[in-house]
N, C-alpha and C. Protein backbone atom coordinates (compact mmCIF):
# COMPACT_ATOMS: atom_id res chain seq x y z
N UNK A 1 42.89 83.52 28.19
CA UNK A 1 44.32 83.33 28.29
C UNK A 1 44.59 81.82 28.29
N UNK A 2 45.36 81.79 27.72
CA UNK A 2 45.90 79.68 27.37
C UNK A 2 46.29 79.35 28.33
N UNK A 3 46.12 77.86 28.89
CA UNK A 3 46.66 77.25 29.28
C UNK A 3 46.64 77.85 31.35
N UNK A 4 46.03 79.22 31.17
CA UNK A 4 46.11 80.12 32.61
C UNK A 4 45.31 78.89 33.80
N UNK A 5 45.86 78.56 35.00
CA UNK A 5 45.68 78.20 36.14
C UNK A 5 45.17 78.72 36.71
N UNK A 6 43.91 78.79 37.48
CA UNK A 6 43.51 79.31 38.96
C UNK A 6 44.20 78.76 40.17
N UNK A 7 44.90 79.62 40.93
CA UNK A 7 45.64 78.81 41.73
C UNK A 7 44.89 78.88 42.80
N UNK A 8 44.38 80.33 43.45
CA UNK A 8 43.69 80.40 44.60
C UNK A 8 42.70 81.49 44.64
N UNK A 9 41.71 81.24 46.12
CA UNK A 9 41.06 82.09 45.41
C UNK A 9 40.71 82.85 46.88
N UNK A 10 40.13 84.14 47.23
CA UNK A 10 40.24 84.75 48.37
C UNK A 10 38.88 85.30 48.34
N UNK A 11 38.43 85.52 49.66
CA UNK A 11 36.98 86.04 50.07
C UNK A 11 37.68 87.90 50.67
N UNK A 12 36.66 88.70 49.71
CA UNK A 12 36.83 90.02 50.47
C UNK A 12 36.58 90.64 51.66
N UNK A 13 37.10 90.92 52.38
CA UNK A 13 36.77 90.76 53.72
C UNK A 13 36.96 92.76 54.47
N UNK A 14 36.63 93.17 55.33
CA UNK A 14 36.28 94.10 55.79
C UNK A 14 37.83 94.94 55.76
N UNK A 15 38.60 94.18 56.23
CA UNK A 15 39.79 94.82 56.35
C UNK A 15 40.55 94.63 55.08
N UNK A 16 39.92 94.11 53.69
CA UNK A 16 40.89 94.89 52.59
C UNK A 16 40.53 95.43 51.63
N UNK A 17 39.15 96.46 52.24
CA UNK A 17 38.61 97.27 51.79
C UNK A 17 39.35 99.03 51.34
N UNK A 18 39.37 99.89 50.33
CA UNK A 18 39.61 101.29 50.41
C UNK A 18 38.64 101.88 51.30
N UNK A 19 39.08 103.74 51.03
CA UNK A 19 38.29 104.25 51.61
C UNK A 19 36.81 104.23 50.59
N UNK A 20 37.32 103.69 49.30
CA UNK A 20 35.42 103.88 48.72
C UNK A 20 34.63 102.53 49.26
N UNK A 21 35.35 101.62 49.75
CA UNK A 21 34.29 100.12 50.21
C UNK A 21 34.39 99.21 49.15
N UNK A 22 35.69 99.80 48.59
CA UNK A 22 36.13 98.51 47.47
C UNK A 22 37.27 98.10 47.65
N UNK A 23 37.57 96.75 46.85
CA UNK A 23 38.68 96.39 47.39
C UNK A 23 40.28 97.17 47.42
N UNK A 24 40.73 97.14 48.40
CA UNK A 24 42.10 98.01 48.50
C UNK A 24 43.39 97.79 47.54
N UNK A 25 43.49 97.93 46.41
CA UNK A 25 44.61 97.93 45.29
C UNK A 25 46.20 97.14 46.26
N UNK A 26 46.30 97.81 47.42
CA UNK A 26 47.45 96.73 47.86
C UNK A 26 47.13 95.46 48.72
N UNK A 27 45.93 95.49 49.03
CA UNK A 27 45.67 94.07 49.33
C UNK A 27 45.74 93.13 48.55
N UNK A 28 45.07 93.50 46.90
CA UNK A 28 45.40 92.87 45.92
C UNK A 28 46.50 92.13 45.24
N UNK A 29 46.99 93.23 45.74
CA UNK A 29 48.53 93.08 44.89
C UNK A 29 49.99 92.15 45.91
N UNK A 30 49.55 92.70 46.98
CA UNK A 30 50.24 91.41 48.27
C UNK A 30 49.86 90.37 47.54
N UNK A 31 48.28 89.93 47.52
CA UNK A 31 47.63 88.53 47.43
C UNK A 31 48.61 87.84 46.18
N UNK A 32 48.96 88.99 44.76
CA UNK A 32 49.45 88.77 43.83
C UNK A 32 50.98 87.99 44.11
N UNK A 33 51.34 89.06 44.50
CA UNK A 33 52.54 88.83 44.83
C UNK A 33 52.83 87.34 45.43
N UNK A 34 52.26 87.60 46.74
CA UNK A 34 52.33 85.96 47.61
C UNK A 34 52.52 84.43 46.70
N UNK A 35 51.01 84.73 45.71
CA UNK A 35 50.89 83.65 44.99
C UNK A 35 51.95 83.17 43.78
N UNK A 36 52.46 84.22 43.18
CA UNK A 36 53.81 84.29 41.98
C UNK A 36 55.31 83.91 43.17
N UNK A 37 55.41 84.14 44.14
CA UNK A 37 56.55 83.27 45.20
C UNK A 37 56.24 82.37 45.37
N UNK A 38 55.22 82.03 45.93
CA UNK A 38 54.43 80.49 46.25
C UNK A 38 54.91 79.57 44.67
N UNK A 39 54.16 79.84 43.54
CA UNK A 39 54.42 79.26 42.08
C UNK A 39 55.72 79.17 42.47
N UNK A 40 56.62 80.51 42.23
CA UNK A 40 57.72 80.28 41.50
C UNK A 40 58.71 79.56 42.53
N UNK A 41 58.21 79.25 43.81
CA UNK A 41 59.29 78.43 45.03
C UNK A 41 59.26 77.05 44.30
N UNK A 42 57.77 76.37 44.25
CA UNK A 42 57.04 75.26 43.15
C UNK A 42 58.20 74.99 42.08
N UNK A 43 58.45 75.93 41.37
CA UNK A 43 58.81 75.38 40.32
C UNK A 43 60.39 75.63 40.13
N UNK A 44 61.05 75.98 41.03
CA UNK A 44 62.21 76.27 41.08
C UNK A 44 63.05 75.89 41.78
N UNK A 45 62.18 75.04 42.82
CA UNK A 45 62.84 74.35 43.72
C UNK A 45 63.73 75.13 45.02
N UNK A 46 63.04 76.23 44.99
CA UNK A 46 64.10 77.49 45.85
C UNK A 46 63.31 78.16 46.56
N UNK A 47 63.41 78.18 47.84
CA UNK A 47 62.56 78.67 49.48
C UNK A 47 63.09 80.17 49.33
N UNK A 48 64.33 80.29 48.77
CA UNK A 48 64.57 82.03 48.40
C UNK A 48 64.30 82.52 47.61
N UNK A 49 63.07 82.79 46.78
CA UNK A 49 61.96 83.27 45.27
C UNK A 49 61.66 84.76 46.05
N UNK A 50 62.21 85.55 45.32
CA UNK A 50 62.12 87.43 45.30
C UNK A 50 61.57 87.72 43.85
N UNK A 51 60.99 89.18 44.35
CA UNK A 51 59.83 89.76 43.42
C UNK A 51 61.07 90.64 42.30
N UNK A 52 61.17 90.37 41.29
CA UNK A 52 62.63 91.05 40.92
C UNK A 52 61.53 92.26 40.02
N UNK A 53 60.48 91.85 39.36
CA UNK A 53 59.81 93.26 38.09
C UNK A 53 58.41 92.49 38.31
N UNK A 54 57.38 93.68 38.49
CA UNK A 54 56.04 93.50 37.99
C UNK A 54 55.73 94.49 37.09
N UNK A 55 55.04 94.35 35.70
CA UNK A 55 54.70 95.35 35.26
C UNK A 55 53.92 95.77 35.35
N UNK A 56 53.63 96.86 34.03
CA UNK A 56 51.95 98.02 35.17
C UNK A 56 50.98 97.23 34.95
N UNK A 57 50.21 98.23 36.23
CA UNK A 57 48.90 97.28 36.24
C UNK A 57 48.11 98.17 36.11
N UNK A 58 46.85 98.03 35.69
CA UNK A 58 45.51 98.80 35.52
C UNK A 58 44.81 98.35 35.84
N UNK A 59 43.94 98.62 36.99
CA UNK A 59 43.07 98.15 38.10
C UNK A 59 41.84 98.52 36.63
N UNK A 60 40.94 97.46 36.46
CA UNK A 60 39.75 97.78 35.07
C UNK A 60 38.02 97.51 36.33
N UNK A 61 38.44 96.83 37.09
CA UNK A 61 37.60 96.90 37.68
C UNK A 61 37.41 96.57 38.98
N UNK A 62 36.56 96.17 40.17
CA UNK A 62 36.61 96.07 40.89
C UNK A 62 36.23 94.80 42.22
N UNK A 63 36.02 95.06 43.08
CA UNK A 63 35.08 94.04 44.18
C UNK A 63 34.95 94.59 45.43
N UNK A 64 33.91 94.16 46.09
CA UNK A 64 33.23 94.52 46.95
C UNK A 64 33.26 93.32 48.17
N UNK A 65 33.41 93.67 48.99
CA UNK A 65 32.68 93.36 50.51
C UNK A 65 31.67 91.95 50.24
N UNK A 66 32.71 90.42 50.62
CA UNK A 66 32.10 89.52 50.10
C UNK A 66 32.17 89.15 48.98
N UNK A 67 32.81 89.60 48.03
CA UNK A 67 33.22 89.01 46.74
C UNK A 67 33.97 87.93 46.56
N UNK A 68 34.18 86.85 45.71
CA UNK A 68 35.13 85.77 45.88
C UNK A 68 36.16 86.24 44.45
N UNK A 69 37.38 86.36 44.83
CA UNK A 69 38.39 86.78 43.66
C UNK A 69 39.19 85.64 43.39
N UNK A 70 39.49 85.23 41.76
CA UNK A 70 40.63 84.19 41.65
C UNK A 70 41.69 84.60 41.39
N UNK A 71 42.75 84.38 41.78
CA UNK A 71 44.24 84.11 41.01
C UNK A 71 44.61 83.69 40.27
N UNK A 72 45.30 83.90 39.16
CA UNK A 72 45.63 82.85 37.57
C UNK A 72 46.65 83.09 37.64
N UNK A 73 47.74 82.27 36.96
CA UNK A 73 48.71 82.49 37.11
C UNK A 73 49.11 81.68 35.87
N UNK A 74 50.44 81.75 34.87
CA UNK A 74 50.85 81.19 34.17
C UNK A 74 52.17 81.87 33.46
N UNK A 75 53.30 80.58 33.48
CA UNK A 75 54.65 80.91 33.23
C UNK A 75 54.53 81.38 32.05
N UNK A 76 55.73 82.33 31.33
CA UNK A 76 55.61 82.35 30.23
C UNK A 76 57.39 82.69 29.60
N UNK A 77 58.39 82.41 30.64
CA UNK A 77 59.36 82.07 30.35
C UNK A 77 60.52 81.57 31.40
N UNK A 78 61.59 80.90 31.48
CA UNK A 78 62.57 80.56 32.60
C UNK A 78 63.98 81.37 32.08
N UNK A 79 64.31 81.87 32.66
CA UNK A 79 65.99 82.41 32.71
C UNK A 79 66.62 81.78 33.32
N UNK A 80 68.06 82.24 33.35
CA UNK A 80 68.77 81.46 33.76
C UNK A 80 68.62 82.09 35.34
N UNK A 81 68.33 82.76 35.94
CA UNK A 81 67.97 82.50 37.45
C UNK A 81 66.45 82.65 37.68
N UNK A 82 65.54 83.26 36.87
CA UNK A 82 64.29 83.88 36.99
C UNK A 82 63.20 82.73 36.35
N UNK A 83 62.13 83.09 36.98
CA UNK A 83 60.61 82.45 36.06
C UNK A 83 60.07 83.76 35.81
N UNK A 84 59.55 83.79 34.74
CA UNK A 84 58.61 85.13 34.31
C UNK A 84 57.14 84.35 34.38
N UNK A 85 56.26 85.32 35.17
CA UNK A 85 54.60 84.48 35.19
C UNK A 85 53.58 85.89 33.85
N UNK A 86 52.52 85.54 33.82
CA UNK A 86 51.44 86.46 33.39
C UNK A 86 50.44 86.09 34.59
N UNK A 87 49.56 86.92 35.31
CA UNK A 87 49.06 86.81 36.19
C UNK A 87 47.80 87.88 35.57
N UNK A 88 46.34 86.86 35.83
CA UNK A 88 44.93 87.46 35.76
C UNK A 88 44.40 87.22 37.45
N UNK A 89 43.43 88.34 37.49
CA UNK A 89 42.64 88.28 38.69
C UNK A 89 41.53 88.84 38.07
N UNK A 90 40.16 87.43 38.86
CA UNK A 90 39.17 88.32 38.59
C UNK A 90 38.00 87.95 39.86
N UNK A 91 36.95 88.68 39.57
CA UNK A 91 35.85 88.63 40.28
C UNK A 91 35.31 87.70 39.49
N UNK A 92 35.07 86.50 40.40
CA UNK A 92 33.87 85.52 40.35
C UNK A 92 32.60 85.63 40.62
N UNK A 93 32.12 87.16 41.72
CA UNK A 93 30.76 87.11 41.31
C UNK A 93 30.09 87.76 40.22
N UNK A 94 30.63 88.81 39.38
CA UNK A 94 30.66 89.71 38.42
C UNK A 94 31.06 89.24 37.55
N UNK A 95 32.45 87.89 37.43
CA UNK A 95 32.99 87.30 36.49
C UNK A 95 33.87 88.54 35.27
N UNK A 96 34.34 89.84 36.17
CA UNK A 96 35.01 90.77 35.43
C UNK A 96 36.07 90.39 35.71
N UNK A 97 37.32 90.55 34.71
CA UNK A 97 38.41 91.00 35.26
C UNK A 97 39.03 91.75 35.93
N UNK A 98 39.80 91.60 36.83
CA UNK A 98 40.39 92.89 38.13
C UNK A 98 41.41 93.67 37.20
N UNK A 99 42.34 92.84 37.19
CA UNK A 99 43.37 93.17 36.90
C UNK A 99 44.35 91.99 35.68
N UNK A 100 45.38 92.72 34.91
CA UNK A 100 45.61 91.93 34.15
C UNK A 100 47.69 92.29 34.17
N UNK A 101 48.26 91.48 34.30
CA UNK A 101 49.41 91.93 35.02
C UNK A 101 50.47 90.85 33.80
N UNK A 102 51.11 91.60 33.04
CA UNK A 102 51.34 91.26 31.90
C UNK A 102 52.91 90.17 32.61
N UNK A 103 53.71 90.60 33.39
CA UNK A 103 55.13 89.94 33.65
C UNK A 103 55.66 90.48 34.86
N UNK A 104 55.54 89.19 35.83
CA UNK A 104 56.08 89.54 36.37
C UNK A 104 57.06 88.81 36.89
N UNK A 105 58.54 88.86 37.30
CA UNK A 105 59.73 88.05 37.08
C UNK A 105 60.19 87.75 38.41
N UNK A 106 60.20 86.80 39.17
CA UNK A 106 60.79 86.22 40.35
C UNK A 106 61.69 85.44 40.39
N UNK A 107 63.03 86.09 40.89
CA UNK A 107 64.32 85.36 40.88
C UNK A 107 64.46 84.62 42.43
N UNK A 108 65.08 83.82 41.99
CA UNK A 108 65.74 82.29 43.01
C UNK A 108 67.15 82.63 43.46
N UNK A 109 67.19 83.14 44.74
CA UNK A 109 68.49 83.54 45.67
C UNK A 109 69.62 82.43 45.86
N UNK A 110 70.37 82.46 46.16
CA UNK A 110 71.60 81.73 47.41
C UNK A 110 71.65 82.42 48.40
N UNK A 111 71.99 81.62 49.69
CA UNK A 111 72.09 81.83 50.65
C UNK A 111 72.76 82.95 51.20
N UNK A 112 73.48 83.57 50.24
CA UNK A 112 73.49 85.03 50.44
C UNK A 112 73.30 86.07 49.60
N UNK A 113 71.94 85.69 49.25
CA UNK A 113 71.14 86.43 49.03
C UNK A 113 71.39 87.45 47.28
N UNK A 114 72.25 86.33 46.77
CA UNK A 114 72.50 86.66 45.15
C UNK A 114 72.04 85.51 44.28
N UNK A 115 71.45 85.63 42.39
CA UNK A 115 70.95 85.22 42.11
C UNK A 115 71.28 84.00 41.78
N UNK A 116 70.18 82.72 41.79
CA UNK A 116 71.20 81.64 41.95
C UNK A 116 70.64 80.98 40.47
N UNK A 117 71.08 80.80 39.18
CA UNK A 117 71.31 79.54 38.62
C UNK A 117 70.14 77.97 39.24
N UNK A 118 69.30 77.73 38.23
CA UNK A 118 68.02 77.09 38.98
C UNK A 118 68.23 75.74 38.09
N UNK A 119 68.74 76.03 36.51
CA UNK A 119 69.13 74.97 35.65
C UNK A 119 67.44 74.05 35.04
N UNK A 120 66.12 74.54 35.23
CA UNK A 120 64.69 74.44 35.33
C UNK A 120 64.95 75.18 33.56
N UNK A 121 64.30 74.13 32.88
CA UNK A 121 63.41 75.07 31.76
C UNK A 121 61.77 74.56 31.43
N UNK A 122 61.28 73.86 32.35
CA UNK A 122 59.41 73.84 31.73
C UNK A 122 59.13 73.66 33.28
N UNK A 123 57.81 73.75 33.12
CA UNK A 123 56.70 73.74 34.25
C UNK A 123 56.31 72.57 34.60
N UNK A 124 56.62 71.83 36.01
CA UNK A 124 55.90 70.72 36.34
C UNK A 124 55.17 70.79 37.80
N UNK A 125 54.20 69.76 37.70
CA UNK A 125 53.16 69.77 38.50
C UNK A 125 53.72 68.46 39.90
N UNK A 126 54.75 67.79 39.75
CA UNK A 126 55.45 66.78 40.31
C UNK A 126 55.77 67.48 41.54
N UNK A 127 56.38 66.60 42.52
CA UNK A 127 56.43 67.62 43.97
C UNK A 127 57.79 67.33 44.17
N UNK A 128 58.59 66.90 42.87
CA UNK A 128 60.17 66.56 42.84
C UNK A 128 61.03 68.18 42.92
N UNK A 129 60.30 69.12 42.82
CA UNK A 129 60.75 70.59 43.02
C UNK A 129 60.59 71.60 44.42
N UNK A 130 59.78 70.49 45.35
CA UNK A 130 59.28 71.09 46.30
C UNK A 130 61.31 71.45 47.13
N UNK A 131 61.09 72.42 47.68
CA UNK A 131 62.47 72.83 48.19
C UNK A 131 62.60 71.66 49.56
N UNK A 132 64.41 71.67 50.01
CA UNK A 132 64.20 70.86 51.36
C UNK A 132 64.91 71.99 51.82
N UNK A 133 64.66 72.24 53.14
CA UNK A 133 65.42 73.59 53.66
C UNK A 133 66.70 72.86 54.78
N UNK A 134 68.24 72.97 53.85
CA UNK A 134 69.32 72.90 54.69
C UNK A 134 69.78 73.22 55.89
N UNK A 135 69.29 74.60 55.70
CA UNK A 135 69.72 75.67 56.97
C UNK A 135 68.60 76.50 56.83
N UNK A 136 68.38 76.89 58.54
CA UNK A 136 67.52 78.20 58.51
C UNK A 136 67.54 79.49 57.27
N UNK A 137 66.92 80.23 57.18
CA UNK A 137 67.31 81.36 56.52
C UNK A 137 67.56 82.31 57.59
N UNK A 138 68.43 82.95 57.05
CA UNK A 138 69.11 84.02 58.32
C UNK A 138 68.04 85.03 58.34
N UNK A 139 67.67 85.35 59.90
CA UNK A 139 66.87 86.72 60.05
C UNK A 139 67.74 87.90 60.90
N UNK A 140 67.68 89.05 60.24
CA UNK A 140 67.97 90.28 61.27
C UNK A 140 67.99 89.98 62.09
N UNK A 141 69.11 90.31 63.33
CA UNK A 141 68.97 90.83 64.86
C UNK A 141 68.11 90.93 65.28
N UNK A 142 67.61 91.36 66.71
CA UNK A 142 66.32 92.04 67.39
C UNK A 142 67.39 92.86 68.06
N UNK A 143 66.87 93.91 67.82
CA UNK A 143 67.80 94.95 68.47
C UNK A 143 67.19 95.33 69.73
N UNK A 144 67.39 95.49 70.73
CA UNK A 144 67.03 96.05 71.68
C UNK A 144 67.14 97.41 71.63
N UNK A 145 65.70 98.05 72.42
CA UNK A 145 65.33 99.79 72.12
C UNK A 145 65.94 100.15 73.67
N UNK A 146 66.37 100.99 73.73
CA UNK A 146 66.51 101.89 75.03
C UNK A 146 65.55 102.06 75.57
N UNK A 147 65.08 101.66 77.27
CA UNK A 147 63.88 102.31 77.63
C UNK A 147 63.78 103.86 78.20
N UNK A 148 62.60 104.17 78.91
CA UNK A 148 62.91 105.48 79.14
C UNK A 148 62.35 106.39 78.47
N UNK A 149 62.06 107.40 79.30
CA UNK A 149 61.11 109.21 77.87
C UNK A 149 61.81 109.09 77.17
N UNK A 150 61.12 109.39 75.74
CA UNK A 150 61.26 109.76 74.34
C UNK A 150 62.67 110.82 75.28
N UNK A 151 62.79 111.91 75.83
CA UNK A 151 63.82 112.69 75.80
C UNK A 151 65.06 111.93 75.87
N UNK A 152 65.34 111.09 76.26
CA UNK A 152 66.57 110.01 76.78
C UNK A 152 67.24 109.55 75.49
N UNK A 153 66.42 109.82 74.02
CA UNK A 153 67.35 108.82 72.93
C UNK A 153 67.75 110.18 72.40
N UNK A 154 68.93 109.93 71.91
CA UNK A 154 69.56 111.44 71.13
C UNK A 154 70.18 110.52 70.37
């Protein structure tokens, strides 16, 4: 794949194992995920980067317990609120490919939480895109639970 980046790379570890002792398909795909927000915050200049489309994936092969896996990642278009990436993962000790994840599109919010206009059309490596955060981002309430037996909530 041209021009594809290794961005990061992760050790398999006990807890993101399936039940066969291979690696767990959504551990993977978190890891995926994480890294295409991470990029697309990078290059967009926006601390609010959401997963808007991934397309299918076909798990081709696998890893095991102690395996070292990379991340690749590479743009392959800008919208007017979105970056579209192509994203490879593979096993470095086997040197197979995991997975091959043709587009997946992460849009850049406003502060409430609609798509924002980024005005970005190429990829830079400069840290003139790194976001500055104005205001907190708003989190949910903490709601307080009723205490008391399970019989007490109706």
């Amino acid at each position: 794949m041209p021009d594809m980046r290794f961005h990061s790379r992760k050790w398999v570890k006990p807890e993101d194992l399936n039940a066969n002792g291979t690696l767990f398909g959504g551990s993977l795909l978190k890891w995926v995920d994480e890294e295409a927000a991470i990029y697309a915050i990078l290059q967009l200049g926006n601390e609010r980067c959401v997963t808007k489309y991934m397309s299918e994936i076909e798990f081709v092969s696998s890893a095991w317990q102690g395996d070292l896996i990379e991340l690749g990642l590479v743009p392959t278009a800008f919208g007017r609120t979105s970056l579209t990436l192509r994203a490879r993962v593979r096993n470095m000790v086997t040197r197979e490919t995991i997975i091959d994840i043709e587009r997946i599109v992460m849009v850049g919010l406003d502060g409430a939480g609609r798509p924002q206009p980024h005005g970005c059309d190429h990829v830079t490596f400069d840290r003139d895109r790194v976001p500055q955060r104005h205001a907190p981002i708003p989190r949910p309430p903490i709601v307080d639970l009723p205490t008391g037996p399970v019989d007490d909530l109706d």
